[in-house]
N, C-alpha and C. Protein backbone atom coordinates (compact mmCIF):
# COMPACT_ATOMS: atom_id res chain seq x y z
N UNK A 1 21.61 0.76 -3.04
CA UNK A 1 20.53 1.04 -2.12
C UNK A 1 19.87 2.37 -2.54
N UNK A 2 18.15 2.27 -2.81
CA UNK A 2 17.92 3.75 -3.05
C UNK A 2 18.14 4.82 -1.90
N UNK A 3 17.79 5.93 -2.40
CA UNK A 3 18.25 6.97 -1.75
C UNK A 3 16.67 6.95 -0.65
N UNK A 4 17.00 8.00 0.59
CA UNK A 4 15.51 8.38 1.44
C UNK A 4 14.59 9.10 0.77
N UNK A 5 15.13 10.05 0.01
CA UNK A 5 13.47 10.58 -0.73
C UNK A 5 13.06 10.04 -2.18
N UNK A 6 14.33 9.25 -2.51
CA UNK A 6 13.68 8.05 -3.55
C UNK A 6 12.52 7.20 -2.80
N UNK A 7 12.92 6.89 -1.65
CA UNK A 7 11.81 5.40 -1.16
C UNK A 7 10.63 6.34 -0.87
N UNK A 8 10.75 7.79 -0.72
CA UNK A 8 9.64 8.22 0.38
C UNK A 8 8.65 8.78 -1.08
N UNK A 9 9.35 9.30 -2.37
CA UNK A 9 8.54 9.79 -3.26
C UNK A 9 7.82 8.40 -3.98
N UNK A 10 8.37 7.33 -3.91
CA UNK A 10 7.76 6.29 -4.17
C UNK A 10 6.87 5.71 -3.34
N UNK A 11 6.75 6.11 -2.23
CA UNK A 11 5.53 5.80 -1.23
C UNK A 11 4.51 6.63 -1.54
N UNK A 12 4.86 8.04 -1.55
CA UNK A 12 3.49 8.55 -1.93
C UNK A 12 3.05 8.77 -3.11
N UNK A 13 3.63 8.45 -4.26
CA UNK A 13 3.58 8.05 -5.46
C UNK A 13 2.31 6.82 -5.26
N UNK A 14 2.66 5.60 -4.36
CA UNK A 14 1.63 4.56 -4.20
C UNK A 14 0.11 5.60 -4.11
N UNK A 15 0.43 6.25 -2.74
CA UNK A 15 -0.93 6.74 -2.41
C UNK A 15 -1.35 7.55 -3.50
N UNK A 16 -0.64 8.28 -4.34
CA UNK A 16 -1.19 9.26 -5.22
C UNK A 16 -2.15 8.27 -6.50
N UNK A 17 -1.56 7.26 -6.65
CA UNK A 17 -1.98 6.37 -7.83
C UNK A 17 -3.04 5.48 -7.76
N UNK A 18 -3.14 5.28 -6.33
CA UNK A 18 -4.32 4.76 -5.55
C UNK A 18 -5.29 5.75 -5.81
N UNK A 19 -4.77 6.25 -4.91
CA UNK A 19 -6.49 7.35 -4.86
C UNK A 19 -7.07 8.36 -6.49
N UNK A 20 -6.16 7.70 -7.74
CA UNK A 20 -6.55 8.16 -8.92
C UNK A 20 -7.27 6.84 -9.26
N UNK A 21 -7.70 6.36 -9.17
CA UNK A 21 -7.80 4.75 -9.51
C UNK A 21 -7.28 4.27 -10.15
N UNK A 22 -5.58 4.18 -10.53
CA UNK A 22 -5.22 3.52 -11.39
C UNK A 22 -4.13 2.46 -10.63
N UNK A 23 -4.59 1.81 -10.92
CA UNK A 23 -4.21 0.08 -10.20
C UNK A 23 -2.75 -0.16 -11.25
N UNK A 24 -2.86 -0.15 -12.69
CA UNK A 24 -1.51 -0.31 -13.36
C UNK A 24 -0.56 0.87 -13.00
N UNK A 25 -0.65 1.71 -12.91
CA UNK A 25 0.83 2.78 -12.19
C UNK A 25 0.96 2.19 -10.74
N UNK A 26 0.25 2.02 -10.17
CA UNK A 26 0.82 1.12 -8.83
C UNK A 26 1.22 0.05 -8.95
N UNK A 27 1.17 -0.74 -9.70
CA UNK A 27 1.54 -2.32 -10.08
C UNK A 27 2.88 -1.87 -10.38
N UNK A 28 3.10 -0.75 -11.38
CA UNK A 28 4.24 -0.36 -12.13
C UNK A 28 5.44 0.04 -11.03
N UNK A 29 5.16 0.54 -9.66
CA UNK A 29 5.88 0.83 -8.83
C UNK A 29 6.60 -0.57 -8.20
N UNK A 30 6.34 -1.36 -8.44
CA UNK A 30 6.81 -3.24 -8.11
C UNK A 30 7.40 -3.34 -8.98
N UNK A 31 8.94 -4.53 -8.51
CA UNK A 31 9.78 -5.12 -9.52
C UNK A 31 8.78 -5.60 -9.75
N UNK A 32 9.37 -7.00 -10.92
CA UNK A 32 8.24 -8.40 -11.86
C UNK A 32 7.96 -8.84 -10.54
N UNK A 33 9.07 -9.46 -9.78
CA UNK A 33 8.57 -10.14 -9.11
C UNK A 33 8.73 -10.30 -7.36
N UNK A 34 8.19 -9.14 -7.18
CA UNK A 34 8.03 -8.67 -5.64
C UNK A 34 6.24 -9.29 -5.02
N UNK A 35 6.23 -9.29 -3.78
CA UNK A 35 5.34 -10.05 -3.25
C UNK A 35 4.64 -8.85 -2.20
N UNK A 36 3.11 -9.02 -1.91
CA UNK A 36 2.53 -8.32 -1.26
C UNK A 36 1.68 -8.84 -0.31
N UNK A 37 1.94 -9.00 0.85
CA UNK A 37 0.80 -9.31 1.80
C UNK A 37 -0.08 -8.47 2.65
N UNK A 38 -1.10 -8.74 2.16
CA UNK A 38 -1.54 -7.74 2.62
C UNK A 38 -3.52 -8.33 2.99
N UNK A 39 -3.43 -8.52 4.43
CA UNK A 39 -2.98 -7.85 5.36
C UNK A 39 -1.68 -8.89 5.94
N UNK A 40 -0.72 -8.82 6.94
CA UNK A 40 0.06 -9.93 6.84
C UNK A 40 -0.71 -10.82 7.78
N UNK A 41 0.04 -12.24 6.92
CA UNK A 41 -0.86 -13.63 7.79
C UNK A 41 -1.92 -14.00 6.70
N UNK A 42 -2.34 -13.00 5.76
CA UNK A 42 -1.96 -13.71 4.84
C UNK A 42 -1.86 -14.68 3.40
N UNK A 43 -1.82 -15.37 2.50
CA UNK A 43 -1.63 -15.38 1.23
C UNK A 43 -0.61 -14.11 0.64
N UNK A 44 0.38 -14.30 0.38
CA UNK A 44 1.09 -13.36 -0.19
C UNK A 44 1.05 -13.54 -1.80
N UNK A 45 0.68 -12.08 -2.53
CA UNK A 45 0.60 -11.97 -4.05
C UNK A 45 1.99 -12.16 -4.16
N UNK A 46 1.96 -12.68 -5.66
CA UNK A 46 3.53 -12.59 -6.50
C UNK A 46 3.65 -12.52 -7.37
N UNK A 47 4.40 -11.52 -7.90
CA UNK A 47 4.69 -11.18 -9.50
C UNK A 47 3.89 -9.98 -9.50
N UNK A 48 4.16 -9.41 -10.55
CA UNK A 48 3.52 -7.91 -11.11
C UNK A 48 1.98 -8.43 -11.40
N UNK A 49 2.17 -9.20 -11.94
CA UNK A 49 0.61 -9.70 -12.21
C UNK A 49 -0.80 -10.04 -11.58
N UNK A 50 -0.06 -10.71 -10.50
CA UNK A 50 -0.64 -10.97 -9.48
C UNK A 50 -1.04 -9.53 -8.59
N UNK A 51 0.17 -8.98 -8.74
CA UNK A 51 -0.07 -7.20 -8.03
C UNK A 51 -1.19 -6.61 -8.65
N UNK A 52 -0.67 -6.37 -10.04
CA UNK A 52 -2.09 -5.82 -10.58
C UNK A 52 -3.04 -6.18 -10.17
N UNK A 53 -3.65 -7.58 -10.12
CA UNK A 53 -5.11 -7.51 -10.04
C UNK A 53 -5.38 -7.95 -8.74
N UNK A 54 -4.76 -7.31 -7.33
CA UNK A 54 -4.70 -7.20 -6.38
C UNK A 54 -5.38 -5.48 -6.24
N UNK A 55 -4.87 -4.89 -6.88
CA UNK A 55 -4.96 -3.60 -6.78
C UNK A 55 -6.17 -3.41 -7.70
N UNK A 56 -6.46 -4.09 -9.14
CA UNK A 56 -7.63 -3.96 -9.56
C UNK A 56 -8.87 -4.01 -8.88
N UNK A 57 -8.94 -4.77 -8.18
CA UNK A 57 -10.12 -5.53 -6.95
C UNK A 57 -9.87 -4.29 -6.41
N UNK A 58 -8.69 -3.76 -5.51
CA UNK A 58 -8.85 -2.75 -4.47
C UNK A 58 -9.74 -1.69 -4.75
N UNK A 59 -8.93 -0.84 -5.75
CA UNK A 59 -9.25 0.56 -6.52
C UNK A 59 -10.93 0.36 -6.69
N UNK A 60 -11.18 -1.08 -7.29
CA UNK A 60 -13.13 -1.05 -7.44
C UNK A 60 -13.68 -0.42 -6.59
N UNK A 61 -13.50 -0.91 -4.74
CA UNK A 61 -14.04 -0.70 -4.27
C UNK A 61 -14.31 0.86 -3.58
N UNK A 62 -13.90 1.99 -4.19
CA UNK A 62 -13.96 3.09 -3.91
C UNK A 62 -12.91 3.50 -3.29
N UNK A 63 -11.81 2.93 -2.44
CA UNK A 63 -11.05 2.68 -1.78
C UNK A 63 -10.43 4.23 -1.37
N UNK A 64 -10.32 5.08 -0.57
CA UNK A 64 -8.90 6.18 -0.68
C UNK A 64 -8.21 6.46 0.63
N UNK A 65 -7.40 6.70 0.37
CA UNK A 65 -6.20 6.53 0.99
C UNK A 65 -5.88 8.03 1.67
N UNK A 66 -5.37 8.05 2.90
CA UNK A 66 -4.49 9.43 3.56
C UNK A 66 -3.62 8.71 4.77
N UNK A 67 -2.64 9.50 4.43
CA UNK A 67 -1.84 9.65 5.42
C UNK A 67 -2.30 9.90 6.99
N UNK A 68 -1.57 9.14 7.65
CA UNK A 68 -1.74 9.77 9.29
C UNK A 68 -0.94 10.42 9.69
N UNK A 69 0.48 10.34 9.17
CA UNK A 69 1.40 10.68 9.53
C UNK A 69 2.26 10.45 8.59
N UNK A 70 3.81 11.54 8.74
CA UNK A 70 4.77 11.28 7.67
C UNK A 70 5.04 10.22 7.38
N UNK A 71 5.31 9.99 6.19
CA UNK A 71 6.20 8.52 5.36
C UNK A 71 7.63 8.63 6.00
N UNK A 72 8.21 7.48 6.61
CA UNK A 72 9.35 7.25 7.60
C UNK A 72 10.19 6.34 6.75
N UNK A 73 11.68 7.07 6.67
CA UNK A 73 12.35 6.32 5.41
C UNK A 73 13.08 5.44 6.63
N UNK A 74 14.25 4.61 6.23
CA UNK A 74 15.55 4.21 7.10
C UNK A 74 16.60 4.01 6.90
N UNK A 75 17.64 3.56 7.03
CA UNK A 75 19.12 3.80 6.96
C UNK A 75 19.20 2.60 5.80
N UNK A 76 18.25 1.70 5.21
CA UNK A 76 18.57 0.98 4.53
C UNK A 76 17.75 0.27 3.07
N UNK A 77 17.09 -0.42 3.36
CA UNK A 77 16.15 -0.27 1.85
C UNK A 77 14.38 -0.42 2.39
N UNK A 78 14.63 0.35 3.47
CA UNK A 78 12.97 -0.04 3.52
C UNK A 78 11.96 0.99 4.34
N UNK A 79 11.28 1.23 3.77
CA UNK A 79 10.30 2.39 4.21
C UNK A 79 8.95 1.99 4.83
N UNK A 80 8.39 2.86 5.62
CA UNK A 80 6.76 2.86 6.15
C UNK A 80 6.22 3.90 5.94
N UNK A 81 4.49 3.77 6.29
CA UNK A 81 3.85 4.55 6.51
C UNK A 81 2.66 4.40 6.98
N UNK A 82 1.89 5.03 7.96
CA UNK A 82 1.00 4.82 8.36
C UNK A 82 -0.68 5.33 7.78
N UNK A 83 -1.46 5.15 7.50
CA UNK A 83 -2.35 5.56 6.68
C UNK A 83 -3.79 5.09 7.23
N UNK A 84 -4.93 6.04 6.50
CA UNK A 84 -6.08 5.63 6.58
C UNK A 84 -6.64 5.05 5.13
N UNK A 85 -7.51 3.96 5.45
CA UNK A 85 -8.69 3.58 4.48
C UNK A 85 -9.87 4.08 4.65
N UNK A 86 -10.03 4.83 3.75
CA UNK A 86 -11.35 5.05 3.56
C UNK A 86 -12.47 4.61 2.89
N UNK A 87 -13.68 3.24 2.72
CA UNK A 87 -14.05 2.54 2.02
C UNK A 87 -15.93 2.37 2.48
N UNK A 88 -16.24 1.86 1.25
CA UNK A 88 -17.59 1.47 1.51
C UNK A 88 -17.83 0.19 1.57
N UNK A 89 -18.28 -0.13 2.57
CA UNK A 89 -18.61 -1.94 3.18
C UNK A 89 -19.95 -2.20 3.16
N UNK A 90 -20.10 -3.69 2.90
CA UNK A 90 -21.67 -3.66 3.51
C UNK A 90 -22.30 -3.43 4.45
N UNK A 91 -21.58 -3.31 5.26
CA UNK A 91 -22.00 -2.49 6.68
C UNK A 91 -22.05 -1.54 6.85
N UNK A 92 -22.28 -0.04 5.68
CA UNK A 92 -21.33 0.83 5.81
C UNK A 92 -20.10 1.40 5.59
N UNK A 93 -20.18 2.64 5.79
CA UNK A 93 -18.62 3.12 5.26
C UNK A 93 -17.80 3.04 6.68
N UNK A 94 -16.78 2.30 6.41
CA UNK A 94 -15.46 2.00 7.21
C UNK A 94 -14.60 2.70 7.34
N UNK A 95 -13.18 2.40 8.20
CA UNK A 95 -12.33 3.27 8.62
C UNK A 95 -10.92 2.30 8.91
N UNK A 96 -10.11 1.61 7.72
CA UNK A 96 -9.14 0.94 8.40
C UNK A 96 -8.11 1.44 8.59
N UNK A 97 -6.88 1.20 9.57
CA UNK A 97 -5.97 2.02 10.10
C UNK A 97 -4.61 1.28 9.62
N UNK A 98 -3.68 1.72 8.96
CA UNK A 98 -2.75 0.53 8.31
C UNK A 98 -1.20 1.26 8.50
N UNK A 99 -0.32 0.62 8.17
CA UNK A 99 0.84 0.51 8.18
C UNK A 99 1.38 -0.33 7.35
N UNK A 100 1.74 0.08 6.28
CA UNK A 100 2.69 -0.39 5.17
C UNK A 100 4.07 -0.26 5.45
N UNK A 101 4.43 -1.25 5.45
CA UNK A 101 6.24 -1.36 5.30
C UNK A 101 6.48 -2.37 3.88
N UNK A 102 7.43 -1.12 2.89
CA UNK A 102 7.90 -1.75 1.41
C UNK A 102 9.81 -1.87 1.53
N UNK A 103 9.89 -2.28 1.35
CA UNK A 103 11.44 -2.92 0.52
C UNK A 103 11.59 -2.59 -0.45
N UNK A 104 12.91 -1.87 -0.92
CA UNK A 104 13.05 -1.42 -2.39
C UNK A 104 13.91 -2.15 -2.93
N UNK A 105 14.28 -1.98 -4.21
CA UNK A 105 15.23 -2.77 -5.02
C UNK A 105 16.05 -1.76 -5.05
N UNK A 106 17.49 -1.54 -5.54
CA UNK A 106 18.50 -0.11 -5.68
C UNK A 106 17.70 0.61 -6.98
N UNK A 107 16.69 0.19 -7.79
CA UNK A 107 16.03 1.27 -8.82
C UNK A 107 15.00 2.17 -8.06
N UNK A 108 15.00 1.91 -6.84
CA UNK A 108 13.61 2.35 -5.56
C UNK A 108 12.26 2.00 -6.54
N UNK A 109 12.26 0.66 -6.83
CA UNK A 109 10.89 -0.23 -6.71
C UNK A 109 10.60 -0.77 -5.39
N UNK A 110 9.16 -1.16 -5.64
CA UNK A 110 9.19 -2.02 -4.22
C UNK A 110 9.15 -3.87 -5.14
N UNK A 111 10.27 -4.53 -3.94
CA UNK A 111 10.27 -5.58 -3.76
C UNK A 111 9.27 -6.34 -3.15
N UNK A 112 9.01 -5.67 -1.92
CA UNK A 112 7.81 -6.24 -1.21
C UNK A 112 6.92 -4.94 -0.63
N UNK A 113 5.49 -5.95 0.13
CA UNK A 113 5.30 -4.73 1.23
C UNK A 113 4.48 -5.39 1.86
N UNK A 114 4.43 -4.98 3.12
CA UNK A 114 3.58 -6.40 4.28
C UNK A 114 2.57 -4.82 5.01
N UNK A 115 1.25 -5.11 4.92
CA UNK A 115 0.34 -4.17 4.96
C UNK A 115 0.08 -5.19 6.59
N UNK A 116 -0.10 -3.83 7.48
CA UNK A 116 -0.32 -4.80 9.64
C UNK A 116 -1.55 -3.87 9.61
N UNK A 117 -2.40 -4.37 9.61
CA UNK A 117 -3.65 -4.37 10.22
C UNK A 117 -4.41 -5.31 10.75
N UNK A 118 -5.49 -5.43 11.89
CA UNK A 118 -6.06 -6.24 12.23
C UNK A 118 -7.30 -6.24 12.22
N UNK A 119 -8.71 -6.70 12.66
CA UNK A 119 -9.91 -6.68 13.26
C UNK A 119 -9.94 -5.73 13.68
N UNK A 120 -9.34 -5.75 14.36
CA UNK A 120 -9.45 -3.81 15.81
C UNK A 120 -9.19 -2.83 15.18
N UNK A 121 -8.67 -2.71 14.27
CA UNK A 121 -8.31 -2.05 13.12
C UNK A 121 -9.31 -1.06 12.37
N UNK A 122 -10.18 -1.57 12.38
CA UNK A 122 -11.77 -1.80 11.01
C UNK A 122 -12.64 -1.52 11.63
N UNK A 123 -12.74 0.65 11.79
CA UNK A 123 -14.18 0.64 12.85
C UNK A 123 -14.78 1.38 11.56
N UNK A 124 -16.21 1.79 12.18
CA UNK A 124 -17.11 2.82 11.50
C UNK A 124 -16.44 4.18 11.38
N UNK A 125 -16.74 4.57 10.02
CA UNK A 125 -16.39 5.68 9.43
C UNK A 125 -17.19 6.92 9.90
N UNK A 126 -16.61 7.90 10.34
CA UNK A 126 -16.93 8.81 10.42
C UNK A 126 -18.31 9.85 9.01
N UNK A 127 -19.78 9.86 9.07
CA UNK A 127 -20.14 10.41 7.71
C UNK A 127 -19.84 11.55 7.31
């Protein structure tokens, strides 16, 4: 089982790699073949491959990422965090509100990660 600031430096490791635009160091943070839904409900990606160009698409869209609050480890292999999107829509620049929960493998990869956001979720961005 990884350790708590293994799962938690690998969480913000995600956000750090995100908001550089590089979609392959975040892919790289996934076993081969861990699955991502995101948002859940649904189509879940699978495989590294599939990750990548999950995250390729993302990173295009200007996408960046902050924290709302600390990254929350737990007594066992799986971490959260709560975060903002910051993005440009056709409607405008947006504001989605998310919660990632990942699963690690004992190397503290992620196995999975089920991204909960909804509609209500997804207001106007502050300019």
């Amino acid at each position: 089982m990884p350790e708590e600031s293994q799962m938690k430096q690998a969480m913000q490791a995600y956000i750090d790699h995100f908001n550089a635009a590089d979609p392959d160091a975040v892919a790289a943070l996934y076993t081969e073949d861990a699955t991502v839904e995101d948002p859940v409900g649904s189509e879940p990606k699978r495989g590294r491959e599939a990750i990548l160009e999950f995250y390729r698409m993302a990173v295009q869209t200007g996408a960046k990422l902050s924290l709302a609050a600390p990254i929350r480890a737990s007594h066992a292999d799986a971490a959260a965090m709560a975060f903002d999107v910051n993005l440009q829509m056709p409607e405008g620049r947006s504001l989605i509100r998310v919660i990632d929960v990942m699963r690690f493998d004992d190397a503290g990869r992620f196995r999975s990660m089920e991204a909960y956001w909804g509609p209500s979720d997804v207001t106007p961005a502050a300019e």
